[in-house]
C-alpha atoms as a PDB file:
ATOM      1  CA  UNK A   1      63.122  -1.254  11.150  1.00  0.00           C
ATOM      2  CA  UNK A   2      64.916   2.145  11.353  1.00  0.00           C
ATOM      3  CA  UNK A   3      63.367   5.338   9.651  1.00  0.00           C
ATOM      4  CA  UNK A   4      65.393   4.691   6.109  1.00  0.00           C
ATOM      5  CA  UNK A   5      63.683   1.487   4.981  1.00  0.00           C
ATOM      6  CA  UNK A   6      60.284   2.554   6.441  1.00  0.00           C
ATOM      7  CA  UNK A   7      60.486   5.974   3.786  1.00  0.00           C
ATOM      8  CA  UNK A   8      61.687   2.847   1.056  1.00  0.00           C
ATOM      9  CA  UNK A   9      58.385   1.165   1.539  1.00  0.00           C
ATOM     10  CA  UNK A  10      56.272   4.523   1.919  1.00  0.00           C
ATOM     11  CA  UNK A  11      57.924   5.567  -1.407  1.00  0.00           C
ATOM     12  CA  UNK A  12      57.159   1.811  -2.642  1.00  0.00           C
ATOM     13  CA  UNK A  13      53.510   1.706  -1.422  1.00  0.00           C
ATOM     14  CA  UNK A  14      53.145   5.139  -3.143  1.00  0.00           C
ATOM     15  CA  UNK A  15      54.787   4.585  -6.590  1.00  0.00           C
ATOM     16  CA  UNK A  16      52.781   1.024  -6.686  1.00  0.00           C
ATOM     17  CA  UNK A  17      49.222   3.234  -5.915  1.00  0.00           C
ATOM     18  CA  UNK A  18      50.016   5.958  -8.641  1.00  0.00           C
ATOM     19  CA  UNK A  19      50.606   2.791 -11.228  1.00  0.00           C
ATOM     20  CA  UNK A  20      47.400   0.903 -10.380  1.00  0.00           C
ATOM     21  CA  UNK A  21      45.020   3.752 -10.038  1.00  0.00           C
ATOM     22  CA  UNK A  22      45.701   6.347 -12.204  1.00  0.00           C
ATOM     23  CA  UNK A  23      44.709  10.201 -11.422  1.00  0.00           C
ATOM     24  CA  UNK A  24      41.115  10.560 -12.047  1.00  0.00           C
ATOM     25  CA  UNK A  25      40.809  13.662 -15.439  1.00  0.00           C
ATOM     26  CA  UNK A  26      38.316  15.772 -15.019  1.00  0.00           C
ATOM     27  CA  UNK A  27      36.681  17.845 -17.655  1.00  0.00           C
ATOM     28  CA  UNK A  28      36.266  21.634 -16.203  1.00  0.00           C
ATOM     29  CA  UNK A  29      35.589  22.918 -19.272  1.00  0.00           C
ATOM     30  CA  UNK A  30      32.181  23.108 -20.179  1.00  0.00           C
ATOM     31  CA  UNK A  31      29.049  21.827 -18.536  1.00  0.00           C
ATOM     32  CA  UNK A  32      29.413  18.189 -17.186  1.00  0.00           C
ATOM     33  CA  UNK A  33      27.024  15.278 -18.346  1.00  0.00           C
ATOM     34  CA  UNK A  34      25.544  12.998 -20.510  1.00  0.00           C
ATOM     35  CA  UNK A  35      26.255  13.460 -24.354  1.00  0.00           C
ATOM     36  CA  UNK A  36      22.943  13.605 -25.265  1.00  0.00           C
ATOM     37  CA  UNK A  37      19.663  14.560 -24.127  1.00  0.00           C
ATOM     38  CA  UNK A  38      18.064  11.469 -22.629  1.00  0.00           C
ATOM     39  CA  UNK A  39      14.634  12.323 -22.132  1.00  0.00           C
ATOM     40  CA  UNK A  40      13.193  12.090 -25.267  1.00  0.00           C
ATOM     41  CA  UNK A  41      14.145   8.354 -25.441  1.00  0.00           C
ATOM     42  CA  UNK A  42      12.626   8.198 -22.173  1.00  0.00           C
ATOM     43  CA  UNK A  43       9.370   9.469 -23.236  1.00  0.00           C
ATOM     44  CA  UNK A  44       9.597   7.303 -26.606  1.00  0.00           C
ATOM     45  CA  UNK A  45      10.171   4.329 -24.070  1.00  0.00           C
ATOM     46  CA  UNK A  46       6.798   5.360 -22.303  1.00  0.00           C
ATOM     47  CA  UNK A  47       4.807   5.823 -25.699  1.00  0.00           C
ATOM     48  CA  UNK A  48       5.720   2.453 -26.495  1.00  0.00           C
ATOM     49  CA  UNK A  49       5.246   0.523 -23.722  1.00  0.00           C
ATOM     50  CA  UNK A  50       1.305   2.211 -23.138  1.00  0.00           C
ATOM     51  CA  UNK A  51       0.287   1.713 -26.648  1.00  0.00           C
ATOM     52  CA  UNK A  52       1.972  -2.037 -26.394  1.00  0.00           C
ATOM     53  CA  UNK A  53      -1.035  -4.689 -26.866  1.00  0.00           C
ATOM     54  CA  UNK A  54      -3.205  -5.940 -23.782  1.00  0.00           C
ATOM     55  CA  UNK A  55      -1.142  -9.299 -24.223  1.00  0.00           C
ATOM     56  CA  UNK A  56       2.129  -7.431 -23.593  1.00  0.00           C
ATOM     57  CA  UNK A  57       1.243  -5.954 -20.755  1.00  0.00           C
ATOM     58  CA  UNK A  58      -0.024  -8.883 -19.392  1.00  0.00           C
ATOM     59  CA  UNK A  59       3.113  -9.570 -17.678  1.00  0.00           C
ATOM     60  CA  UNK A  60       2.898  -7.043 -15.356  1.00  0.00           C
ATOM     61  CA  UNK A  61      -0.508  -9.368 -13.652  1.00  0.00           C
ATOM     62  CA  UNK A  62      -0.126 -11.133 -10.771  1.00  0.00           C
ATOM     63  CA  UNK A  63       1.677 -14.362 -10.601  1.00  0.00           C
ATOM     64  CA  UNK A  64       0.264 -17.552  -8.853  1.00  0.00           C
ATOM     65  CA  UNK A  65       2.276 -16.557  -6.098  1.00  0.00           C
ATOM     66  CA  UNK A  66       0.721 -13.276  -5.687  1.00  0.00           C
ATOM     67  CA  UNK A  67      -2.400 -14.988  -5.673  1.00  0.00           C
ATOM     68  CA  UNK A  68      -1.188 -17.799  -2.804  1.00  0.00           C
ATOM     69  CA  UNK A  69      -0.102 -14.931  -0.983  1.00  0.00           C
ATOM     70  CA  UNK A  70      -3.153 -13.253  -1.096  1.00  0.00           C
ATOM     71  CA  UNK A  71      -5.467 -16.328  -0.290  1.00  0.00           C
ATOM     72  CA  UNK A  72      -3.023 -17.141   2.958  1.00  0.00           C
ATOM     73  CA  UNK A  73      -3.497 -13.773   3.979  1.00  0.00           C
ATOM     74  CA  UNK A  74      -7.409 -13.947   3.538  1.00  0.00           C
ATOM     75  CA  UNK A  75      -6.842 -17.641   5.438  1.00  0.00           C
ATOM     76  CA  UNK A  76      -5.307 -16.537   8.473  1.00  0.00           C
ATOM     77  CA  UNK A  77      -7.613 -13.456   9.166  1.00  0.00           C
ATOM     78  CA  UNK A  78     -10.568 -16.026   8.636  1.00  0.00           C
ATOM     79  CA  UNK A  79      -8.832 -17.957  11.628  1.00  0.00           C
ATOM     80  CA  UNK A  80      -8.064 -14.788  13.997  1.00  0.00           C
ATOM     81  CA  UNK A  81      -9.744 -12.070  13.055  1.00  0.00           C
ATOM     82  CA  UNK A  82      -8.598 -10.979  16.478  1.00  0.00           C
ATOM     83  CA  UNK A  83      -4.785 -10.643  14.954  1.00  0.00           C
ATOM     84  CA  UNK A  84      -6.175  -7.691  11.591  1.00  0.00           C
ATOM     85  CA  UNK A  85      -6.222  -4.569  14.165  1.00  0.00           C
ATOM     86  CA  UNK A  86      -2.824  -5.955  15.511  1.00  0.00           C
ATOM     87  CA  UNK A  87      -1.788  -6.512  11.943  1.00  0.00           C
ATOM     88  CA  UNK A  88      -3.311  -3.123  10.417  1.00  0.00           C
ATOM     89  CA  UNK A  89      -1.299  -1.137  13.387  1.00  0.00           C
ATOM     90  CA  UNK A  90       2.040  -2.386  12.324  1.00  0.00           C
ATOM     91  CA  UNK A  91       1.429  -1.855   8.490  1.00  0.00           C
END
């Protein structure tokens, strides 16, 4: 390959970049951001979900697996109790 066809492909590989990612605009003008303010949705989201019913936020209670968990947990330092300071040091 002399120097002449490696410019072709350089100019290739470059005209075939600029078509499939095209210059990134940015807006200096003005101050940069969302179009709207987004907290007060944020703190409508929160109103809603803490007045929600005790039934809808029962999903947030532990699952059976949670519970499993737990009771293996409560299992094995029933077994060796010699293993909880060894345990609580790496927690």
């Amino acid at each position: 390959m002399n120097a002449h066809d490696e410019d072709d492909q350089e100019a290739r590989l470059k005209k075939l970049l600029h078509e499939a990612l095209p210059p990134v605009e940015y807006d200096t003008g003005g101050e940069a951001g969302p179009e709207r303010d987004l907290w007060p949705a944020m703190l409508l989201r929160l109103d809603s979900e803490s007045a929600a019913p005790a039934s809808a936020r029962r999903r947030y209670a532990w699952a059976w697996f949670d519970g499993a968990l737990a009771a293996v947990l409560v299992g094995l330092a029933a077994l060796f109790p010699a293993a909880i300071p060894l345990a609580l040091y790496y927690l």
